[in-house]
N, C-alpha and C. Protein backbone atom coordinates (compact mmCIF):
# COMPACT_ATOMS: atom_id res chain seq x y z
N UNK A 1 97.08 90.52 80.64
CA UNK A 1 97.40 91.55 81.59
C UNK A 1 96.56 91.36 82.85
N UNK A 2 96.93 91.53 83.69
CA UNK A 2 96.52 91.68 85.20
C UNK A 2 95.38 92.61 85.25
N UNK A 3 94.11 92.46 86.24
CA UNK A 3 93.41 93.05 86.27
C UNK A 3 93.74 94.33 87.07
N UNK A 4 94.14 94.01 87.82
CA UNK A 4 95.22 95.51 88.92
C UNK A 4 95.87 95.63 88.36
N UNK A 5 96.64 95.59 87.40
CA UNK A 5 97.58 96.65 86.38
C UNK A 5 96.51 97.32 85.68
N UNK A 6 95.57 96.67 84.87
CA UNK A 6 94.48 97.63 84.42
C UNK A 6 93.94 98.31 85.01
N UNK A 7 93.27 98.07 86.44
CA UNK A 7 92.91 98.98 86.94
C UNK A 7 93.85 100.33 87.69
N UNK A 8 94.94 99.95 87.77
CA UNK A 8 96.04 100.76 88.53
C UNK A 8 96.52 101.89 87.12
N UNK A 9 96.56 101.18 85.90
CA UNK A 9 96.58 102.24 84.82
C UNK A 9 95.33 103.36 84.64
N UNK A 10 94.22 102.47 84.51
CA UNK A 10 93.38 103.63 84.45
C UNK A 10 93.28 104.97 85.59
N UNK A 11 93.25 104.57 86.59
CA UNK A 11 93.63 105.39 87.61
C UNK A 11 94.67 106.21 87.28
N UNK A 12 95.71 106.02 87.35
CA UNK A 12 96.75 106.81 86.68
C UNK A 12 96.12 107.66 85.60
N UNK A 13 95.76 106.80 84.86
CA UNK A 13 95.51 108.09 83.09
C UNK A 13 94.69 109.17 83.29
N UNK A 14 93.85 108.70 84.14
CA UNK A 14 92.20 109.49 84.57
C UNK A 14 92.98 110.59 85.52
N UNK A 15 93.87 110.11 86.14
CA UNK A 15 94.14 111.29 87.01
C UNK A 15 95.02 112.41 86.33
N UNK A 16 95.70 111.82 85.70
CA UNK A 16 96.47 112.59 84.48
C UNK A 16 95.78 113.39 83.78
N UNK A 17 94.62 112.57 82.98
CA UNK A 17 94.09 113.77 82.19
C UNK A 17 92.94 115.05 82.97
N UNK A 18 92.66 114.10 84.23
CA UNK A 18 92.20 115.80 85.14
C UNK A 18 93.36 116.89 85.33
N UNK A 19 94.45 115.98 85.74
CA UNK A 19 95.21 117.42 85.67
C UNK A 19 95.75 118.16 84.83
N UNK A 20 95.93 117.56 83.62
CA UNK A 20 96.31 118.80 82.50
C UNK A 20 95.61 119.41 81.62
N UNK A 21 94.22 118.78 82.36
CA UNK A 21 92.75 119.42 81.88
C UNK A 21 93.23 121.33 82.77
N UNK A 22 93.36 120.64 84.16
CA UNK A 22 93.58 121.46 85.02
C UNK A 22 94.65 122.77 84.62
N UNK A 23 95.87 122.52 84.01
CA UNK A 23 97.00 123.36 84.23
C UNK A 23 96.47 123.88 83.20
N UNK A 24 95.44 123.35 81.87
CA UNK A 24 95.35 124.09 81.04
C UNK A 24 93.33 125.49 80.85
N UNK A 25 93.64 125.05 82.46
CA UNK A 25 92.44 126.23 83.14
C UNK A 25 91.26 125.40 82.12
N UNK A 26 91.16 123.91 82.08
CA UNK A 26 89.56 123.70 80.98
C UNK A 26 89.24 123.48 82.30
N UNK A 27 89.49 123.16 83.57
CA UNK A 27 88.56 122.26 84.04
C UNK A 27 88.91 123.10 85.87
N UNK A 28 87.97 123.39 86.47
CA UNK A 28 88.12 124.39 87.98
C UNK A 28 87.53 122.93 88.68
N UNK A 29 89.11 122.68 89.00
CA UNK A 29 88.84 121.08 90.71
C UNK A 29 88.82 122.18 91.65
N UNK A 30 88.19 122.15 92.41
CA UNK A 30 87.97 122.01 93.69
C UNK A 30 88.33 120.92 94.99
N UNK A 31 89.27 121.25 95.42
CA UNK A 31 90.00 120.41 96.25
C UNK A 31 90.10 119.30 97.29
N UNK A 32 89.37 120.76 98.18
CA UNK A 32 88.70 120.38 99.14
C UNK A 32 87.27 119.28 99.34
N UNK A 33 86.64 119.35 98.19
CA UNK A 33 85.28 118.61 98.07
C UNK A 33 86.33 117.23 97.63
N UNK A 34 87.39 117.12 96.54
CA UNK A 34 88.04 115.83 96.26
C UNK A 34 88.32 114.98 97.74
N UNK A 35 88.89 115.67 98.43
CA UNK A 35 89.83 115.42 99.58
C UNK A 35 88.65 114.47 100.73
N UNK A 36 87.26 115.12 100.42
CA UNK A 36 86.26 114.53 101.32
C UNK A 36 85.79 113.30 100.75
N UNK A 37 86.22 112.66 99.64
CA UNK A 37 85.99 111.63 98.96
C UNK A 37 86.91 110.69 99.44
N UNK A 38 88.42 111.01 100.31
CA UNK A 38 89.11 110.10 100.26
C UNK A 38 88.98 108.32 100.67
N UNK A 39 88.36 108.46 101.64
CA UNK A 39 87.70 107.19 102.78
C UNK A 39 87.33 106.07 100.84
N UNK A 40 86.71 106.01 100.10
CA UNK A 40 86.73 105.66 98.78
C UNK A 40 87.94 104.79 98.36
N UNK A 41 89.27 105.34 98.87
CA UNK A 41 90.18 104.67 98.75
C UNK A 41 90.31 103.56 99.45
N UNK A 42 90.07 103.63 100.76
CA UNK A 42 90.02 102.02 101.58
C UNK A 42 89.20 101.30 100.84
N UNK A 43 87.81 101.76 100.27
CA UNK A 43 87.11 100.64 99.74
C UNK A 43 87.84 100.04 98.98
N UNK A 44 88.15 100.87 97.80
CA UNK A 44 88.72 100.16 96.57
C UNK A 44 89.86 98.88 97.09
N UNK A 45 90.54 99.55 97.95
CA UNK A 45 91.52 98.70 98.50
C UNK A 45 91.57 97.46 98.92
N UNK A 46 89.97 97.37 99.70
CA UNK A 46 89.73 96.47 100.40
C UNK A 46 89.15 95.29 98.78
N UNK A 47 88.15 95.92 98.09
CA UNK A 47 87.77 95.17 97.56
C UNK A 47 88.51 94.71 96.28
N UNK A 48 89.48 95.32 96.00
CA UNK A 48 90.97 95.11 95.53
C UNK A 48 91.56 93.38 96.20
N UNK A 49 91.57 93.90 97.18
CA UNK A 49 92.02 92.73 98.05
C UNK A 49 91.36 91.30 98.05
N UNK A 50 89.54 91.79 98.22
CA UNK A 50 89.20 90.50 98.20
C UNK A 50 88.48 90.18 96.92
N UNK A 51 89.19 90.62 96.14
CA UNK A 51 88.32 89.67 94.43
C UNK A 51 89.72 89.92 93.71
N UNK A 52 91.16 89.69 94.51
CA UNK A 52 92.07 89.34 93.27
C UNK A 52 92.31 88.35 92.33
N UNK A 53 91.80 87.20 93.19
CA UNK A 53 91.47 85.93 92.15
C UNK A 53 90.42 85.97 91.13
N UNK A 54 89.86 86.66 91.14
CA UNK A 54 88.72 86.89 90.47
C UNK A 54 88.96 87.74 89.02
N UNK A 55 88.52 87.53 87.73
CA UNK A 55 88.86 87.98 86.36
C UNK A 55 87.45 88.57 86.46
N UNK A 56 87.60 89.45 85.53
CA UNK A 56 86.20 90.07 84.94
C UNK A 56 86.12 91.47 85.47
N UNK A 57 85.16 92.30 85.30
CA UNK A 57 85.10 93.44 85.60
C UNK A 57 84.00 93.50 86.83
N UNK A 58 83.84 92.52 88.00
CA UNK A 58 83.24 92.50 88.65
C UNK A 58 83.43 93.76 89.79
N UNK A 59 85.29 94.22 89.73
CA UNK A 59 85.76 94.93 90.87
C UNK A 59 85.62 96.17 90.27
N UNK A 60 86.27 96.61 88.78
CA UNK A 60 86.21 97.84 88.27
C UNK A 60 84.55 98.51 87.98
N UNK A 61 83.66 97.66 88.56
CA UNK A 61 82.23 98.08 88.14
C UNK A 61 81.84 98.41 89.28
N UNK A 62 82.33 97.88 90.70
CA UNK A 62 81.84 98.09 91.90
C UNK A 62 82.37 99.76 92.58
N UNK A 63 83.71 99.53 91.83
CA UNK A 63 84.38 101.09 92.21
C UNK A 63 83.69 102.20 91.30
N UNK A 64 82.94 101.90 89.98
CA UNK A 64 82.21 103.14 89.22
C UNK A 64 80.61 102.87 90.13
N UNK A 65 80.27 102.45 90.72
CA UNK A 65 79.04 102.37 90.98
C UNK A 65 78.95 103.07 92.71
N UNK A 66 80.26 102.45 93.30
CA UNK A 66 80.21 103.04 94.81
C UNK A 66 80.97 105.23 94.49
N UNK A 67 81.57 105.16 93.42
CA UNK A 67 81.89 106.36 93.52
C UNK A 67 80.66 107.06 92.75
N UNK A 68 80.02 106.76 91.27
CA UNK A 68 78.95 107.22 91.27
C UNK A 68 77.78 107.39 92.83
N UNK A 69 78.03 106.60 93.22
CA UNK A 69 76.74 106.65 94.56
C UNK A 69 77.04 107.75 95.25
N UNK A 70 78.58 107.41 95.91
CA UNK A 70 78.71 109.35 96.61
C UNK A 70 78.69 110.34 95.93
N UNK A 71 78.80 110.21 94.71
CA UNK A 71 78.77 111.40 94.02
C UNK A 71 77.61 112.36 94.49
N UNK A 72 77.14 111.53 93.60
CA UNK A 72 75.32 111.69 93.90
C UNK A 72 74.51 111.90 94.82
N UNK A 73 75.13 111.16 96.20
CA UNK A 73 74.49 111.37 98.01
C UNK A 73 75.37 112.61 97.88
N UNK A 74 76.55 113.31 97.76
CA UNK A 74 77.08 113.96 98.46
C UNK A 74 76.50 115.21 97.65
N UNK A 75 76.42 115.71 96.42
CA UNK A 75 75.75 116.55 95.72
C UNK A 75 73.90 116.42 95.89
N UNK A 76 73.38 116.14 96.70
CA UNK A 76 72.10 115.86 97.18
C UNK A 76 72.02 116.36 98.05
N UNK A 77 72.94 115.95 99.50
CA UNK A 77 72.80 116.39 100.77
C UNK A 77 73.15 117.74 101.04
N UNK A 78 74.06 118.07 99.95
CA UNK A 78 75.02 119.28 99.83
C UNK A 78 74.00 120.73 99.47
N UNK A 79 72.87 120.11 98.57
CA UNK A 79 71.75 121.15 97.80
C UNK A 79 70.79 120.87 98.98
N UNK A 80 70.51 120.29 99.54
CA UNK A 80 69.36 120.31 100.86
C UNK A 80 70.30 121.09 102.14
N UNK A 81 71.39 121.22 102.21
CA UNK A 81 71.93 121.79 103.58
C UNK A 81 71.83 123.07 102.65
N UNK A 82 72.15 123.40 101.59
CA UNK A 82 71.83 125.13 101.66
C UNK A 82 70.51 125.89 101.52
N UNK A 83 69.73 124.72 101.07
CA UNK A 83 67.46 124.93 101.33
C UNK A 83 67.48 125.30 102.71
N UNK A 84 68.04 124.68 103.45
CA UNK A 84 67.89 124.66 104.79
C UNK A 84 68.46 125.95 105.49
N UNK A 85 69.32 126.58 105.05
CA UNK A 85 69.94 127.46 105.59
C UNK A 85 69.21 129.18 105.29
């Protein structure tokens, strides 16, 4: 199997099971905070692009590590702007 079919499935499933986490009220998304994540998508895209020749989980590790990272900067900066206020 293709590594972009694997990765293009998981994406899919993951998004799937947030949302019927969702319809079934386990899980309160917040939208707006998703929506500020989008820019995430060019990365993937890009680096999609340049490691298709490439096998291994070199690309699917770079996308858990750059989205862990904003996670984390953005829930950081987010608890210091309301200290501040």
């Amino acid at each position: 199997m293709n590594q972009k079919n694997i990765t293009a499935g998981l994406i899919l499933t993951l998004l799937g099971a947030i949302l019927l986490l969702r319809n079934f009220d386990l899980l309160n998304i917040n939208w707006s905070v998703i929506i500020k994540f989008w820019p995430l998508l060019l990365i993937y895209a890009g680096l999609s692009i340049l490691y298709t020749h490439k096998k291994g989980w070199l690309v699917p590790l770079a996308m858990l590590l750059i989205t862990i990272t904003s996670v984390l900067l953005y829930i950081l900066f987010k608890e210091q702007s309301f200290m501040m206020l």
